[in-house]
C-alpha atoms as a PDB file:
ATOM      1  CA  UNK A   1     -10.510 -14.340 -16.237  1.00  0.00           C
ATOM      2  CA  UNK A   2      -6.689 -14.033 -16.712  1.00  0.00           C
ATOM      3  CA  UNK A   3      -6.382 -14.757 -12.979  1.00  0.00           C
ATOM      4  CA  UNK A   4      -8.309 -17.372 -12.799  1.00  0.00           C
ATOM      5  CA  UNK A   5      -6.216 -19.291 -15.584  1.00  0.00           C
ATOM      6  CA  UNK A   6      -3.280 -18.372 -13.570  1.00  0.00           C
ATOM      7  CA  UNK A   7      -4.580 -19.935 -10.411  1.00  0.00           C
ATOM      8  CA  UNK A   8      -5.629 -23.168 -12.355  1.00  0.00           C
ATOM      9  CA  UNK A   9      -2.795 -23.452 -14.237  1.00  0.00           C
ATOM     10  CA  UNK A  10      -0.170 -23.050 -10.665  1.00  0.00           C
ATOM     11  CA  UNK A  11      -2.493 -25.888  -9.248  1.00  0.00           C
ATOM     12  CA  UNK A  12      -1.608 -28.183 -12.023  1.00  0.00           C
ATOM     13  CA  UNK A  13       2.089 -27.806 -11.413  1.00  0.00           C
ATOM     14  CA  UNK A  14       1.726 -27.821  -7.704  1.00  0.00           C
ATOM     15  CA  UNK A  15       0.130 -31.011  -8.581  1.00  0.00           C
ATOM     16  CA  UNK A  16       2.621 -32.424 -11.281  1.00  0.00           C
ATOM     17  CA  UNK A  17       5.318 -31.312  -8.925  1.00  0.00           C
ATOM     18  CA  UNK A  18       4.566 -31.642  -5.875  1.00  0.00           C
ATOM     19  CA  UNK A  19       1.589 -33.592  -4.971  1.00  0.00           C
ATOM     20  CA  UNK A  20       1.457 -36.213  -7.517  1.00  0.00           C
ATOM     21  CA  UNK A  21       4.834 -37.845  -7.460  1.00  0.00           C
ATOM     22  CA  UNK A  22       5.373 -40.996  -4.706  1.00  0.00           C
ATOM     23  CA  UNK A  23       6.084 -42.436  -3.155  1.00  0.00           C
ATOM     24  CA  UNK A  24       3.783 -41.516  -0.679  1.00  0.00           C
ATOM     25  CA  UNK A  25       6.065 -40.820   2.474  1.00  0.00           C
ATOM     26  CA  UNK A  26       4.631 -43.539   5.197  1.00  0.00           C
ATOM     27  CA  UNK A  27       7.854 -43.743   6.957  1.00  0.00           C
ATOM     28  CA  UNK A  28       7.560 -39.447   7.724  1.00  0.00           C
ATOM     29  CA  UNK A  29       3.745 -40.994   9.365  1.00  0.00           C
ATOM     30  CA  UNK A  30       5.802 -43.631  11.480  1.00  0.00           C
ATOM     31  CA  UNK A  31       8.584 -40.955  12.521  1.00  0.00           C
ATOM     32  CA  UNK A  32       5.186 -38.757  13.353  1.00  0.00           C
ATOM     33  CA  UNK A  33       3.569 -41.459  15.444  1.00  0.00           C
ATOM     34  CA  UNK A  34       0.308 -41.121  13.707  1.00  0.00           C
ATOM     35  CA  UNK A  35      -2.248 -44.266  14.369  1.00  0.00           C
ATOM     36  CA  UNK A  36      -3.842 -46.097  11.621  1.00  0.00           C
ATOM     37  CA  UNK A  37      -6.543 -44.735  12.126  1.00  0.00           C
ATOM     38  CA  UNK A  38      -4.611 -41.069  11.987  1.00  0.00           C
ATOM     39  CA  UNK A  39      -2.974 -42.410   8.817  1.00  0.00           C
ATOM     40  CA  UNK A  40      -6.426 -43.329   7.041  1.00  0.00           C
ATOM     41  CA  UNK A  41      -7.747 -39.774   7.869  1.00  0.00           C
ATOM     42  CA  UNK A  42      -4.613 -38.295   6.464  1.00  0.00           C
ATOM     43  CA  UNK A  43      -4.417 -40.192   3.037  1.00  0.00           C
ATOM     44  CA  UNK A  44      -7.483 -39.666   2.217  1.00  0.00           C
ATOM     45  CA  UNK A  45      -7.716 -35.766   2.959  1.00  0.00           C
ATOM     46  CA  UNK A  46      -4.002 -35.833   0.652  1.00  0.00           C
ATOM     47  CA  UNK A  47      -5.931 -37.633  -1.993  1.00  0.00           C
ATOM     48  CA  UNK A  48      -8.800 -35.486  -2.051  1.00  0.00           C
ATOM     49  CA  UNK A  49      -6.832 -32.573  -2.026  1.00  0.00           C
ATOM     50  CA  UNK A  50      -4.356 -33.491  -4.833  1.00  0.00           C
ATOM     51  CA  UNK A  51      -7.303 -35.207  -7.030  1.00  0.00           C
ATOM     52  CA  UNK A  52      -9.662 -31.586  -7.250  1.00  0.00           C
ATOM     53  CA  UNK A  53      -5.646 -29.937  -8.340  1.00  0.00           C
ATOM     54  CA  UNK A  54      -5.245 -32.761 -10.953  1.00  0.00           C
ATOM     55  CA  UNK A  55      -8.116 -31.225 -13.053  1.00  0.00           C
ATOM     56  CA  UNK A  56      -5.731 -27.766 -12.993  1.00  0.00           C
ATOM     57  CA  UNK A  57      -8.035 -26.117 -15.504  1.00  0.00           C
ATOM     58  CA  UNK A  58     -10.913 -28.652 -15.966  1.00  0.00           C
ATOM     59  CA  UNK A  59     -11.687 -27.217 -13.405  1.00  0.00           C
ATOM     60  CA  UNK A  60     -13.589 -24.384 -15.049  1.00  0.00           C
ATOM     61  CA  UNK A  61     -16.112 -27.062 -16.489  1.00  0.00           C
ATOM     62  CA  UNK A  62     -16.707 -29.192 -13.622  1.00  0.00           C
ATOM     63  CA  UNK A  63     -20.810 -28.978 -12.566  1.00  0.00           C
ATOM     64  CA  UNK A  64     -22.277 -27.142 -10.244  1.00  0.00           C
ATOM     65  CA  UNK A  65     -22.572 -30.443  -7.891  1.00  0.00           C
ATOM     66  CA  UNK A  66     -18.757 -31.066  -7.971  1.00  0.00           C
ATOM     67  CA  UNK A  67     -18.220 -27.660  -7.570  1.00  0.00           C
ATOM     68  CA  UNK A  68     -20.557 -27.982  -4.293  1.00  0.00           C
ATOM     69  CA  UNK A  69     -18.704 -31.342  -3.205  1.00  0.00           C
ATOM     70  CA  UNK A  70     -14.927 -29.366  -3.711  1.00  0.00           C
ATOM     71  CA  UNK A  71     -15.453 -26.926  -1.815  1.00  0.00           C
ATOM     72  CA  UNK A  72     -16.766 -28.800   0.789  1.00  0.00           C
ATOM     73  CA  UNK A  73     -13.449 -31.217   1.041  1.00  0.00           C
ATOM     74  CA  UNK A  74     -11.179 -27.586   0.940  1.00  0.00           C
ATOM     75  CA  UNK A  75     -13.473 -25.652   3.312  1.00  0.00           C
ATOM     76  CA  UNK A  76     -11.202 -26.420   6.297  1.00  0.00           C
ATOM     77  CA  UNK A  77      -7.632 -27.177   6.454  1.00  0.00           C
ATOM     78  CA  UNK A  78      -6.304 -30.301   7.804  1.00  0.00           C
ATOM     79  CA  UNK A  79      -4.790 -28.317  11.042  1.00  0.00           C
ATOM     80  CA  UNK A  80      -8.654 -27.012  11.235  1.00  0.00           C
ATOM     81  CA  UNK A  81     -10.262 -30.460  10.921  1.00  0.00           C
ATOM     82  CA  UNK A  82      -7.293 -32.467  13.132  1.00  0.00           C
ATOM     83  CA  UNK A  83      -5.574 -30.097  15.112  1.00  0.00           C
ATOM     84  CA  UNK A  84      -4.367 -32.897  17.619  1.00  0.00           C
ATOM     85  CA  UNK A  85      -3.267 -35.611  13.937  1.00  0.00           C
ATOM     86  CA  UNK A  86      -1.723 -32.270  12.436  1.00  0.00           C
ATOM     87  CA  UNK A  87       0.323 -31.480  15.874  1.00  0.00           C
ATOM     88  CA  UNK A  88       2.398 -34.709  15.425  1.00  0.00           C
ATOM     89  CA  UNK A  89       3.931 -33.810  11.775  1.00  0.00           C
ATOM     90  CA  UNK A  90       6.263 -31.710  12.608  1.00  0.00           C
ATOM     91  CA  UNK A  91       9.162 -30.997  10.232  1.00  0.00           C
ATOM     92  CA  UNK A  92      12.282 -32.216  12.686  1.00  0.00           C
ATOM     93  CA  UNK A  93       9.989 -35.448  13.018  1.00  0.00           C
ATOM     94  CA  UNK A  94       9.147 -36.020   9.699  1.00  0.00           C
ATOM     95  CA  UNK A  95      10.305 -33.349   7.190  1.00  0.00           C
ATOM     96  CA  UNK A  96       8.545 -35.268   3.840  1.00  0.00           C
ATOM     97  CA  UNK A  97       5.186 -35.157   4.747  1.00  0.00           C
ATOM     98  CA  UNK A  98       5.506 -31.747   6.466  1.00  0.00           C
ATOM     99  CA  UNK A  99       6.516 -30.295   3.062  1.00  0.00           C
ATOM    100  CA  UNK A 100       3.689 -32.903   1.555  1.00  0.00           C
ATOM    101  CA  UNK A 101       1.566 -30.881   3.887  1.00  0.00           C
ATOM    102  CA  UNK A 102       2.349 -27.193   2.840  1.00  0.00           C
ATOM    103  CA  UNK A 103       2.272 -27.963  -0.742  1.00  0.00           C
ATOM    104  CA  UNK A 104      -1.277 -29.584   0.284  1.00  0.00           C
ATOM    105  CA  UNK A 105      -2.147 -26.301   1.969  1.00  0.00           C
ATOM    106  CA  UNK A 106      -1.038 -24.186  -1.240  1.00  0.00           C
ATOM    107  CA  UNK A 107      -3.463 -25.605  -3.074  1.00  0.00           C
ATOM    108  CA  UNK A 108      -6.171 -26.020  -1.251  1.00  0.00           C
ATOM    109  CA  UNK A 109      -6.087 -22.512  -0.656  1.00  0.00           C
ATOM    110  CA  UNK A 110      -5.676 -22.089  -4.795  1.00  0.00           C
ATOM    111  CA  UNK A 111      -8.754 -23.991  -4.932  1.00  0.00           C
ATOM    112  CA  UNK A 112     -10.704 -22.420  -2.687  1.00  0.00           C
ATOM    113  CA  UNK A 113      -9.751 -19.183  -4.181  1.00  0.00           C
ATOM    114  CA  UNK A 114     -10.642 -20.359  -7.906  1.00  0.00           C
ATOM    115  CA  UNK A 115     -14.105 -21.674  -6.533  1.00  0.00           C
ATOM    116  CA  UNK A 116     -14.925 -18.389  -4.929  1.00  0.00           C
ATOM    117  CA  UNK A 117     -14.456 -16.372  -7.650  1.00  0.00           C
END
């Protein structure tokens, strides 16, 4: 149980630190080339992300259908889902969103651990 707390309560502050500030960094997607298209598929996968690590440890209530729908959005990284989207952000191109990126990774992963436990 202690762990769990621990994992909720580092994927608050990855989100108060990391993935909720702005702005978001849409010149890093213009040094990375990425369409519009591209940059649709990439906002929305951040804001998915850094909306199930806003709960931090609301997470322990949410249902059983939420639970179901998170783990579906963290099942696969963005690299997994868009290998060729995720090839262009690269951090000499566009160092902000690569970081934005990691930090996403971090706690997805958190997630996904929490949710399987």
């Amino acid at each position: 149980m202690e762990e769990a707390v621990d994992v909720l309560d580092r994927l608050r502050e990855i989100y108060e630190t990391k993935l909720g500030k702005g702005p978001f960094p849409n010149a890093d997607c213009s040094a990375a080339r990425l369409s519009d298209r591209e940059h649709g598929i990439l906002v929305l996968y951040l804001a998915d992300v850094a909306g199930i690590a806003s709960h931090g440890r609301k997470l322990a209530s949410i249902t059983a259908e939420r639970r179901v729908e998170f783990k579906n959005i963290v099942a696969q990284s963005f690299e997994e889902r868009w290998p060729d989207t995720n090839a262009k952000i690269i951090f000499e191109r566009s160092p902000t969103l690569f970081r934005l990126m990691k930090d996403t990774d971090e706690a997805r992963l958190l997630v996904m651990r929490y949710l399987a436990g």
